[in-house]
C-alpha atoms as a PDB file:
ATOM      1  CA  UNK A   1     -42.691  40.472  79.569  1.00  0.00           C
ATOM      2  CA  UNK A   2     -42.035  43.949  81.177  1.00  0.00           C
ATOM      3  CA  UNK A   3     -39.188  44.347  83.709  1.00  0.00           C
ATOM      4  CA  UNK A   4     -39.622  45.801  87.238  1.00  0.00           C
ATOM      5  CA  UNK A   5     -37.740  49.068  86.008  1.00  0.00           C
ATOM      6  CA  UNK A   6     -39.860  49.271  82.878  1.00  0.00           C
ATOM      7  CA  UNK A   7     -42.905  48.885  85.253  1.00  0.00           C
ATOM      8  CA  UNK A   8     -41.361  51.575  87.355  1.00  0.00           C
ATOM      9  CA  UNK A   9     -40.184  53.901  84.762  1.00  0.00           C
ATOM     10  CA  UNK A  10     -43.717  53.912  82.535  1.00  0.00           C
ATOM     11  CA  UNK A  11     -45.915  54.631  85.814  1.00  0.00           C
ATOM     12  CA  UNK A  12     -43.555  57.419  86.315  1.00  0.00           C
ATOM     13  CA  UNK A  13     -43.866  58.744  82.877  1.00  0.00           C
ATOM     14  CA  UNK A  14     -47.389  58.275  82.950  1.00  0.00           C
ATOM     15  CA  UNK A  15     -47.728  60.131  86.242  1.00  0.00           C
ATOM     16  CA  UNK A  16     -45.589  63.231  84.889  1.00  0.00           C
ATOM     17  CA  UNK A  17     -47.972  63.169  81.741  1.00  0.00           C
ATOM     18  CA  UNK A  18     -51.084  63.423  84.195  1.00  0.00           C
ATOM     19  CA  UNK A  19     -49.280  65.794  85.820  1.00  0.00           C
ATOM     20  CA  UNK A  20     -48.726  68.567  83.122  1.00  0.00           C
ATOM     21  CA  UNK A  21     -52.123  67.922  81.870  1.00  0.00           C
ATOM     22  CA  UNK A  22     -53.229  69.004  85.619  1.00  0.00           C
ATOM     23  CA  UNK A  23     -50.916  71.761  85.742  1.00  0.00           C
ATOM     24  CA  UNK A  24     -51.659  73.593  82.473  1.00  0.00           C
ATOM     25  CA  UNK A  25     -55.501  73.480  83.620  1.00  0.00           C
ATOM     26  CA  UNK A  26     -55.107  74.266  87.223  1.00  0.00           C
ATOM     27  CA  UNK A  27     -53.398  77.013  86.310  1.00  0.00           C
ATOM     28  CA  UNK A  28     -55.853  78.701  83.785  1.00  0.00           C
ATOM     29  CA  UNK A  29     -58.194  78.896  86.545  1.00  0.00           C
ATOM     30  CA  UNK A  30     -56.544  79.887  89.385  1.00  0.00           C
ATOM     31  CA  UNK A  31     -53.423  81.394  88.031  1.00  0.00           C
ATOM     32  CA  UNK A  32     -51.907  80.335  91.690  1.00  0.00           C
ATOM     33  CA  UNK A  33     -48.418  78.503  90.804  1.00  0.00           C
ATOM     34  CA  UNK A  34     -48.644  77.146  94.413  1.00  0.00           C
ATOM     35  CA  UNK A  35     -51.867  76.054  94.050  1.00  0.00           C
ATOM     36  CA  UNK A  36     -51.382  74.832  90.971  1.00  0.00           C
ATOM     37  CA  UNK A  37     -48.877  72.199  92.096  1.00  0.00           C
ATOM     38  CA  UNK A  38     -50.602  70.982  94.882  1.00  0.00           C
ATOM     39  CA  UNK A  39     -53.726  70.556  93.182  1.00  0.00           C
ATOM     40  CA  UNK A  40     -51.875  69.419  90.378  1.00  0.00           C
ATOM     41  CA  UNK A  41     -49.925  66.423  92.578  1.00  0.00           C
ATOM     42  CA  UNK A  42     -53.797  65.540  94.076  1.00  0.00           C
ATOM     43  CA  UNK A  43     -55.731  65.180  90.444  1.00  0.00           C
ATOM     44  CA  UNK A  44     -52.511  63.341  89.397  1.00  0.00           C
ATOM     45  CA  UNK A  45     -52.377  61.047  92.245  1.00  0.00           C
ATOM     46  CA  UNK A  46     -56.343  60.141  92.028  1.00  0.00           C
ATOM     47  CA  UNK A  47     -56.245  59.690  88.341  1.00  0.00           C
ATOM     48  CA  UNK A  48     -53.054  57.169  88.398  1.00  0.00           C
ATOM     49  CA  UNK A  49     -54.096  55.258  91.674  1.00  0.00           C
ATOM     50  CA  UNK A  50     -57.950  54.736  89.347  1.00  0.00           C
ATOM     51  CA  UNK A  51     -56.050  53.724  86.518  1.00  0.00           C
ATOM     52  CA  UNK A  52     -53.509  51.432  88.372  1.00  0.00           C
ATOM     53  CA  UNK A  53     -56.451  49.738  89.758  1.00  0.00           C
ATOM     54  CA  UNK A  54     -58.062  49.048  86.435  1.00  0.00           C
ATOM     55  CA  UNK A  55     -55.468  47.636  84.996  1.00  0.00           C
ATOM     56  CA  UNK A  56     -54.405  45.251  87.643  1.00  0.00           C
ATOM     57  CA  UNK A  57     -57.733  44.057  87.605  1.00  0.00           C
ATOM     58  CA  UNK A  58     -57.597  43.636  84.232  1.00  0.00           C
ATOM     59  CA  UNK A  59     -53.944  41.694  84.116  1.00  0.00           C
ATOM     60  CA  UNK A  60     -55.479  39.562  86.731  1.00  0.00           C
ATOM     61  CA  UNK A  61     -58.516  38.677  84.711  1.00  0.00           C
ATOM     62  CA  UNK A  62     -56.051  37.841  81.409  1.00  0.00           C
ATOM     63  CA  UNK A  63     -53.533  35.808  83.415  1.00  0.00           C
ATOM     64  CA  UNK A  64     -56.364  33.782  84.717  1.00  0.00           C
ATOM     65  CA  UNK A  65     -57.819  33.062  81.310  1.00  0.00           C
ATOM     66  CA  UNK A  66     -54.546  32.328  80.151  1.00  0.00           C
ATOM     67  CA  UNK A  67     -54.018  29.783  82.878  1.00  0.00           C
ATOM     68  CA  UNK A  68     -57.434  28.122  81.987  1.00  0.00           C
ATOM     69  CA  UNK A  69     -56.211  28.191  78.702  1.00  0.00           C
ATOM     70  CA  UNK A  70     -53.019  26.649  79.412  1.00  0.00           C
ATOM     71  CA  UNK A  71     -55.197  23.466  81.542  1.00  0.00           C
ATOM     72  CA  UNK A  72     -57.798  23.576  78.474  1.00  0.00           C
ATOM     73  CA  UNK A  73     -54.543  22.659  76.484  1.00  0.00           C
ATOM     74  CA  UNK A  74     -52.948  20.267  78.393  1.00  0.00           C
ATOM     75  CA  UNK A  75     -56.685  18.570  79.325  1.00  0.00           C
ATOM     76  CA  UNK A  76     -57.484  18.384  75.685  1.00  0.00           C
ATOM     77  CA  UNK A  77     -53.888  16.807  74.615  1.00  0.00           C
ATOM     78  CA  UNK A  78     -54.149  14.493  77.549  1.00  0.00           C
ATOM     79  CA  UNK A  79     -57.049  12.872  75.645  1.00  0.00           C
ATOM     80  CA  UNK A  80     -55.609  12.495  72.340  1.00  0.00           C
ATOM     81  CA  UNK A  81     -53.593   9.607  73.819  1.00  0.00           C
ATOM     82  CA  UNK A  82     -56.533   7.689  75.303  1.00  0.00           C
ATOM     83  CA  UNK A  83     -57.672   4.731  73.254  1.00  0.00           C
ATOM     84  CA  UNK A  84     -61.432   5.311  72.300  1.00  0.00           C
ATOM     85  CA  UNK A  85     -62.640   2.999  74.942  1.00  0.00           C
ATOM     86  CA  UNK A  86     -60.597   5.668  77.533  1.00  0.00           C
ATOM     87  CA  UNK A  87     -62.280   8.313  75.951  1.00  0.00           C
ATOM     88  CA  UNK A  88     -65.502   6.992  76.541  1.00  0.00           C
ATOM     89  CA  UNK A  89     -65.121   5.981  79.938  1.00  0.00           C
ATOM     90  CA  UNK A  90     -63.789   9.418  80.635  1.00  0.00           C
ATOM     91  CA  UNK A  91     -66.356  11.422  79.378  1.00  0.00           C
ATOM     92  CA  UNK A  92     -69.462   8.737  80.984  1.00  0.00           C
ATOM     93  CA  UNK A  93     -67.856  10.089  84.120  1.00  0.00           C
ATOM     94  CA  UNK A  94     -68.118  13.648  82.778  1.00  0.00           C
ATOM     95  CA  UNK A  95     -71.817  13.526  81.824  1.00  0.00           C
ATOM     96  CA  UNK A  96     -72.832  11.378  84.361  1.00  0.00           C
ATOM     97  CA  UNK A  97     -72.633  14.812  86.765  1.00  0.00           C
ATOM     98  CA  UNK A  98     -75.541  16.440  84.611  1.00  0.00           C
ATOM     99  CA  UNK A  99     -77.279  13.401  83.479  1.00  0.00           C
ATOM    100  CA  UNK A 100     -78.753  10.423  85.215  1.00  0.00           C
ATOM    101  CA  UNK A 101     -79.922   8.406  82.062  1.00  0.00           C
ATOM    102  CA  UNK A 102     -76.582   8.858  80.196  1.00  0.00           C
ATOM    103  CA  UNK A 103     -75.416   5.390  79.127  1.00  0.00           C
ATOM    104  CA  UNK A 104     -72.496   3.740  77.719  1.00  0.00           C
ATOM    105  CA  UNK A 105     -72.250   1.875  74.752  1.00  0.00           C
ATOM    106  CA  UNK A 106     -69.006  -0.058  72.421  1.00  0.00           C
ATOM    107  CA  UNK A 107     -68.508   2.653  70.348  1.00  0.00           C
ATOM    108  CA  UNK A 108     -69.966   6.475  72.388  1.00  0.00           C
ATOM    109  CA  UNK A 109     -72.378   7.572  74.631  1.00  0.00           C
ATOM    110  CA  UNK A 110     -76.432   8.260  74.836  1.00  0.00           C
ATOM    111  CA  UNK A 111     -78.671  10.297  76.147  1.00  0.00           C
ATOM    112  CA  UNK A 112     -82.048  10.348  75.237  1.00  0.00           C
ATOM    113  CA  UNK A 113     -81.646   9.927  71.650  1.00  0.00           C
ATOM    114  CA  UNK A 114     -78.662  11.596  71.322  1.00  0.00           C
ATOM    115  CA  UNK A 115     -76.018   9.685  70.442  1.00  0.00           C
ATOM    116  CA  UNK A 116     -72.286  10.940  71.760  1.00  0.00           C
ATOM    117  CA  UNK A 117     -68.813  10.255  70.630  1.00  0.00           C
ATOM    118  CA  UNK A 118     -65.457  11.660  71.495  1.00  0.00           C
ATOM    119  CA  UNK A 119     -62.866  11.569  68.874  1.00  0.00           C
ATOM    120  CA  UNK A 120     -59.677  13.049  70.081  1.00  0.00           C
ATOM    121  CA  UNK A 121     -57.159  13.011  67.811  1.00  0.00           C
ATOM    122  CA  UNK A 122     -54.526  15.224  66.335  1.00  0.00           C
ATOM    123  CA  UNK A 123     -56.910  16.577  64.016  1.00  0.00           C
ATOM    124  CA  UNK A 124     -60.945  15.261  63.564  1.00  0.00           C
ATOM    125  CA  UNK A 125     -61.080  14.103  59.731  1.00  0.00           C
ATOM    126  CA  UNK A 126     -63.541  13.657  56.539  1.00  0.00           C
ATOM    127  CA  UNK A 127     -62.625   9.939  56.527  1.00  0.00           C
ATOM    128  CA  UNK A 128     -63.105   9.960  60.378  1.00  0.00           C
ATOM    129  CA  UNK A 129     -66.532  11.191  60.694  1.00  0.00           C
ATOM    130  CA  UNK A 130     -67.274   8.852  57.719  1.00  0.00           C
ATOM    131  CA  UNK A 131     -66.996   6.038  59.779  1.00  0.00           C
ATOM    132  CA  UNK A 132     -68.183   7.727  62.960  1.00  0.00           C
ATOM    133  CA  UNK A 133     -71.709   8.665  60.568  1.00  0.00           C
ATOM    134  CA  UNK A 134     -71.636   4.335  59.147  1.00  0.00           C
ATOM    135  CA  UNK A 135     -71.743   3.690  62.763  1.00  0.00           C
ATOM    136  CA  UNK A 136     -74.438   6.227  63.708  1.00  0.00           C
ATOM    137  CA  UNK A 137     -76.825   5.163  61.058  1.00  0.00           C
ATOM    138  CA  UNK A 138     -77.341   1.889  62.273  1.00  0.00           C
ATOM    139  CA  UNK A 139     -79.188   2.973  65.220  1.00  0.00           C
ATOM    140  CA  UNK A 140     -82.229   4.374  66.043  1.00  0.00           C
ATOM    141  CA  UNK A 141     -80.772   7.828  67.184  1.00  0.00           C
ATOM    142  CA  UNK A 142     -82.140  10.965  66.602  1.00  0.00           C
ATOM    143  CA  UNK A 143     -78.737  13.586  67.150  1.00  0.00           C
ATOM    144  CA  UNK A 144     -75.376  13.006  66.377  1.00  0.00           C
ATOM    145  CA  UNK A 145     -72.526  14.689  68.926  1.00  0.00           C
ATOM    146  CA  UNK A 146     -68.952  14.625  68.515  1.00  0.00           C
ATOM    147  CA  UNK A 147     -66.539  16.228  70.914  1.00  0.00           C
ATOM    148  CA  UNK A 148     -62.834  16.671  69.609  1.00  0.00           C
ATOM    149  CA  UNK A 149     -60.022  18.891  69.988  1.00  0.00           C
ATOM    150  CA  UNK A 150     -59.581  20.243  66.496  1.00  0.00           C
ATOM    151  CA  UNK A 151     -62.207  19.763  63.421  1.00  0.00           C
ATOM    152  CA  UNK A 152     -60.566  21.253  60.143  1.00  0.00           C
ATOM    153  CA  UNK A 153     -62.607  23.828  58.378  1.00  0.00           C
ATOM    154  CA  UNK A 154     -63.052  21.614  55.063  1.00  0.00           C
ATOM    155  CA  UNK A 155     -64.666  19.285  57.604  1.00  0.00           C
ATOM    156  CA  UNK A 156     -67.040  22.204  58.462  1.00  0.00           C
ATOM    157  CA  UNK A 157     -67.611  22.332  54.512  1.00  0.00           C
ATOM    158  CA  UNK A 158     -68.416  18.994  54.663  1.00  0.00           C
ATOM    159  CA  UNK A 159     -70.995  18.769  57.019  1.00  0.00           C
ATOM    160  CA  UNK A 160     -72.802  21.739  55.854  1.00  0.00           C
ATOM    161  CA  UNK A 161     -73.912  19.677  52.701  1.00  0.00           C
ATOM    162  CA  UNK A 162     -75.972  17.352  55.108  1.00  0.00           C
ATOM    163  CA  UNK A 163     -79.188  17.236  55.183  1.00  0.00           C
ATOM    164  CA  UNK A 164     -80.488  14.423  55.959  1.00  0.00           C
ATOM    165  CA  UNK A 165     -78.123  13.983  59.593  1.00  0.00           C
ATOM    166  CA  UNK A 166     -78.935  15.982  62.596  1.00  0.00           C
ATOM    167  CA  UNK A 167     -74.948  16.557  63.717  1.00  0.00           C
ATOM    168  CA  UNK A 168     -72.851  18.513  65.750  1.00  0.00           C
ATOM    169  CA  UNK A 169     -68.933  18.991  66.290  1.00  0.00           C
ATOM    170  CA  UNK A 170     -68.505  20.593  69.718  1.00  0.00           C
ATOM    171  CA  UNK A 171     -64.350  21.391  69.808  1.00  0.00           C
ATOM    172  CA  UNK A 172     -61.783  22.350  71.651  1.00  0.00           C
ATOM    173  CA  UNK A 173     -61.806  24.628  74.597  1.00  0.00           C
ATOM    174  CA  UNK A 174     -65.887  24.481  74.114  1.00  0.00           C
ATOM    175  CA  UNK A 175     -65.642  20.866  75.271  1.00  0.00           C
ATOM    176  CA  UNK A 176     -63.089  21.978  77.993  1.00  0.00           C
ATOM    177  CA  UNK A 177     -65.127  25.006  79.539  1.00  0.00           C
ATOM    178  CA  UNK A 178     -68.554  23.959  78.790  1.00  0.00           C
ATOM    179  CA  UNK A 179     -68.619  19.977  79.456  1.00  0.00           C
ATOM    180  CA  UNK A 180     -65.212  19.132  81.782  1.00  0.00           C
ATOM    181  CA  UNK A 181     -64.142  21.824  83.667  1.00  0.00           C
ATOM    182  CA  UNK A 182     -67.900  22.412  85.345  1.00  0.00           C
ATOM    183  CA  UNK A 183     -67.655  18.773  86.868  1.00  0.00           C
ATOM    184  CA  UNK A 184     -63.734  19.064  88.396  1.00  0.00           C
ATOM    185  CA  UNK A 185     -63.286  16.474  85.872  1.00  0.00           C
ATOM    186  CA  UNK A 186     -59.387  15.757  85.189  1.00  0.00           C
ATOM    187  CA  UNK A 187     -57.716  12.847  83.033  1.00  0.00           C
ATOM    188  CA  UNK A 188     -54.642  11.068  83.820  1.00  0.00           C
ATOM    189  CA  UNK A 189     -51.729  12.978  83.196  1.00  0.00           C
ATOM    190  CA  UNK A 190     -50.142  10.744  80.402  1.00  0.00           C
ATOM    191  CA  UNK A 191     -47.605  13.409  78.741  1.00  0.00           C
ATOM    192  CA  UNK A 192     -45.830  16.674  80.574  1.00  0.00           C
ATOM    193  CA  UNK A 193     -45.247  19.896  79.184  1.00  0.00           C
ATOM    194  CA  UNK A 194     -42.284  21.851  79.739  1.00  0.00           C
ATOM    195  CA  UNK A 195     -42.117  24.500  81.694  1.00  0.00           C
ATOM    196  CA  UNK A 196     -40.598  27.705  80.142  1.00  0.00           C
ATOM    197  CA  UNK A 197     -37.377  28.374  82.157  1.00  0.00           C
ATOM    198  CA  UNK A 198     -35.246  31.427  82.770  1.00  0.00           C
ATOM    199  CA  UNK A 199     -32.961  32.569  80.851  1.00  0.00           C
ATOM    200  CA  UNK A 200     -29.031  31.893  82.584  1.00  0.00           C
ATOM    201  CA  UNK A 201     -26.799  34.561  82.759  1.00  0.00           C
ATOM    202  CA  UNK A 202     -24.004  32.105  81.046  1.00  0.00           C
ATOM    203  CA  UNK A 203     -27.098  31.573  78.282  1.00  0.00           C
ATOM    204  CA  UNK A 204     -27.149  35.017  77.721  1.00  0.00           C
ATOM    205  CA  UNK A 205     -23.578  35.428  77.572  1.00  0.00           C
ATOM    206  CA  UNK A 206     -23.764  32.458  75.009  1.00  0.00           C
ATOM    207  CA  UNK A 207     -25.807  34.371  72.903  1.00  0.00           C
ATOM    208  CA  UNK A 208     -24.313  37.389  73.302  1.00  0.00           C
ATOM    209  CA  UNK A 209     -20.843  36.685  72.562  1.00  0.00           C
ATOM    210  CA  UNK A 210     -21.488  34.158  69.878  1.00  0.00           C
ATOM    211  CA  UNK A 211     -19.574  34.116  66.399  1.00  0.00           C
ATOM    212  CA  UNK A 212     -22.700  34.639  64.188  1.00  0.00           C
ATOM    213  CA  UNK A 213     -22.820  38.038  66.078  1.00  0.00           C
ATOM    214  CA  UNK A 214     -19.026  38.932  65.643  1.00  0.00           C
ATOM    215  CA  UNK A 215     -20.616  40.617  61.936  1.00  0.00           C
ATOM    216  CA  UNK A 216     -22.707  43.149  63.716  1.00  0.00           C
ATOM    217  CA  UNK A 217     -20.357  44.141  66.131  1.00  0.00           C
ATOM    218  CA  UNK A 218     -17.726  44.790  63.520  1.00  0.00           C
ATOM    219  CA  UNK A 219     -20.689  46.921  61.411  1.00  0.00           C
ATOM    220  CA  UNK A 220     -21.848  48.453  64.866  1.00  0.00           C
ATOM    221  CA  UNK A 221     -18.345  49.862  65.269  1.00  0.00           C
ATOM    222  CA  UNK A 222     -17.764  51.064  61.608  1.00  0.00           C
ATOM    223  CA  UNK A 223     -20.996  53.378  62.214  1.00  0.00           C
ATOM    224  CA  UNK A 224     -19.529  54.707  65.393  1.00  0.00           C
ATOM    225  CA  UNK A 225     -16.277  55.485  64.507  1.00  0.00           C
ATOM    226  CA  UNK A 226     -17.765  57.270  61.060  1.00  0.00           C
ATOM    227  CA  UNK A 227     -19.987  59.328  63.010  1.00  0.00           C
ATOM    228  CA  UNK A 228     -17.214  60.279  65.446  1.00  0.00           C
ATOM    229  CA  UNK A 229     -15.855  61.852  62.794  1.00  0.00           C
ATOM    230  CA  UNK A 230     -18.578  64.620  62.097  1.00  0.00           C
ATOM    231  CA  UNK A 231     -20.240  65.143  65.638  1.00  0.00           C
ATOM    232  CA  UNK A 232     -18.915  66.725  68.760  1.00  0.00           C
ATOM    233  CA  UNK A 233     -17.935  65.090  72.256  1.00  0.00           C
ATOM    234  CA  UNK A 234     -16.314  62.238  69.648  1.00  0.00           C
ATOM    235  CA  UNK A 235     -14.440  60.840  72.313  1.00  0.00           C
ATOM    236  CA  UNK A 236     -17.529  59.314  73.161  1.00  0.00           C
ATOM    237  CA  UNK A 237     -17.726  57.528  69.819  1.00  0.00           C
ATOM    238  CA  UNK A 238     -14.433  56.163  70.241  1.00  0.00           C
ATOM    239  CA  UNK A 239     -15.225  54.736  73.399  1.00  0.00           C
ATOM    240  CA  UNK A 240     -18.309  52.509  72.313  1.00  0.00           C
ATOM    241  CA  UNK A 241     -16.581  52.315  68.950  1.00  0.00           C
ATOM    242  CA  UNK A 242     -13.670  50.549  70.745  1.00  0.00           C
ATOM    243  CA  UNK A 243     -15.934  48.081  72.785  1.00  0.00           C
ATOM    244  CA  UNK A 244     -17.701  47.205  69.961  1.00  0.00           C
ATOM    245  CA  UNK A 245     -14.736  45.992  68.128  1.00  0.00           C
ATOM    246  CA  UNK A 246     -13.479  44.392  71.063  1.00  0.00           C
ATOM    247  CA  UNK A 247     -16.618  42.654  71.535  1.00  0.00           C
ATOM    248  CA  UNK A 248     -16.523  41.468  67.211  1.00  0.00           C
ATOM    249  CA  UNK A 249     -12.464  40.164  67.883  1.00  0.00           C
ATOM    250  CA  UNK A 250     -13.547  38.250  71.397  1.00  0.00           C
ATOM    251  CA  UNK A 251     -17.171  36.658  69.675  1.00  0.00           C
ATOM    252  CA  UNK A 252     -15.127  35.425  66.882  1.00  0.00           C
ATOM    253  CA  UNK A 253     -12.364  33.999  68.249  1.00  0.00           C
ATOM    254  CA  UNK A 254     -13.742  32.702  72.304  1.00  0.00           C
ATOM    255  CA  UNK A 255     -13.963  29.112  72.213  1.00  0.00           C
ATOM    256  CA  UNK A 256     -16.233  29.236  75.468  1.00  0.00           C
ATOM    257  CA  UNK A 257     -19.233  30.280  73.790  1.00  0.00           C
ATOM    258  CA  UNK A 258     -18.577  29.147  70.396  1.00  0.00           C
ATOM    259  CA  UNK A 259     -18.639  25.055  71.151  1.00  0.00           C
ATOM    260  CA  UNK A 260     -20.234  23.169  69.215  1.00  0.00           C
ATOM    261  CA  UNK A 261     -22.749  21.260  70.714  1.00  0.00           C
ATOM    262  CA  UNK A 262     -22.738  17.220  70.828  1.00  0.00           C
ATOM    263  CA  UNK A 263     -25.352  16.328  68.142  1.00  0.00           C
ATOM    264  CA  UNK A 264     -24.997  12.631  68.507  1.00  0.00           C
ATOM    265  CA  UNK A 265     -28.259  10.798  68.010  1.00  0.00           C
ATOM    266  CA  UNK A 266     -27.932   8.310  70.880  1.00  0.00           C
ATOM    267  CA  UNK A 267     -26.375  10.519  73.366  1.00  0.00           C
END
């Protein structure tokens, strides 16, 4: 993720870029240094405050998809730890929003003669939809619908040898953005995920001053002090080529940042 100065420093660059583009034309019409300047700053100005508004839009737009993304995720793993009768239940509340004659049944859903059933789990099986199709065939149905989270591609293989079964495997964020999110639909929030947090100054410190990093300070330094020896202003060199050593003596041997974390099982 970029920094504030990074964000700073790249519209700047890009600016100065626009800028010398301007220039160099400005100035093979009118030949007008003055002129060329000002009109120079103007073009420049329009051109980056355009682009700048593009491309928030556009970081807008992806941070939004990634946040619906993010809920298709945490929707979809919600599910996986809903016994099948939850699961049902769930989704007779989804379709019920879109269909009036949608109906519930021991093992999935109808409508019409479509026969439904969601299978969340970790990953949707050959020996699952075995027993999902030696259910199916004992009705009268017509179409065969199962939502899931994940469907392997050999499963895919599978089903493409049928001929005989009118089926379909509607997965993932499909069932998220085309069946629950249009109802407002949300399950009980049975697991939490963790939120990423921000990096500590002491955790960067930590990682910084570490002993598996003591090597590539030492190896840092070696290159500075033998290129001190064959460039000018070398006093420079032996500057960072002293800190760097410094920094491979205190990595190795700080006991602050070298503990060893408490790796008991019960604890």
């Amino acid at each position: 993720m970029q920094t504030k100065f990074s964000i700073i420093s790249n519209n700047i660059f890009k600016y100065f870029i626009f800028f010398c583009i301007s220039f160099i034309w400005c100035n093979f019409y009118f030949n007008n240094f003055l002129a060329c300047v000002i009109s120079s700053i103007i073009i420049s100005s329009l051109v980056c405050f355009f682009l700048t508004k593009i491309t928030i839009k556009k970081t807008e737009q992806k941070v939004k998809t990634q946040k619906e993304k993010v809920e298709a995720r945490n929707v979809l793993t919600q599910l996986m730890f809903y016994t099948p009768t939850e699961q049902i239940n769930f989704f007779y509340n989804v379709l019920k929003f879109s269909y009036n004659n949608v109906t519930k049944t021991k093992n999935g859903l109808v409508i019409n003669k479509t026969f439904i059933v969601p299978v969340f789990l970790p990953q949707l099986l050959i020996n699952d939809l075995v027993k999902i199709i030696t259910k199916y065939k004992k009705n009268d149905f017509e179409k065969l619908i199962i939502l899931t989270n994940i469907a392997g591609d050999d499963l895919f293989n599978f089903v493409n040898n049928f001929e005989n079964i009118n089926l379909k495997i509607i997965q993932g964020e499909d069932v998220y953005f085309k069946i629950i999110k249009p109802t407002k639909q949300t399950p009980k929030q049975i697991v939490e995920f963790k939120s990423n947090k921000k990096i500590k100054f002491k955790q960067l410190l930590q990682i910084a001053l570490n002993k598996k990093n003591s090597k590539s300070y030492f190896l840092s330094g070696l290159f500075i002090m033998f290129a001190s020896l064959f460039y000018r202003f070398s006093l420079y060199y032996q500057i960072f080529g002293t800190i760097l050593f410094a920094l491979s003596l205190f990595s190795y041997y700080n006991k602050p940042f070298n503990n060893i974390s408490n790796n008991s099982l019960f604890e």
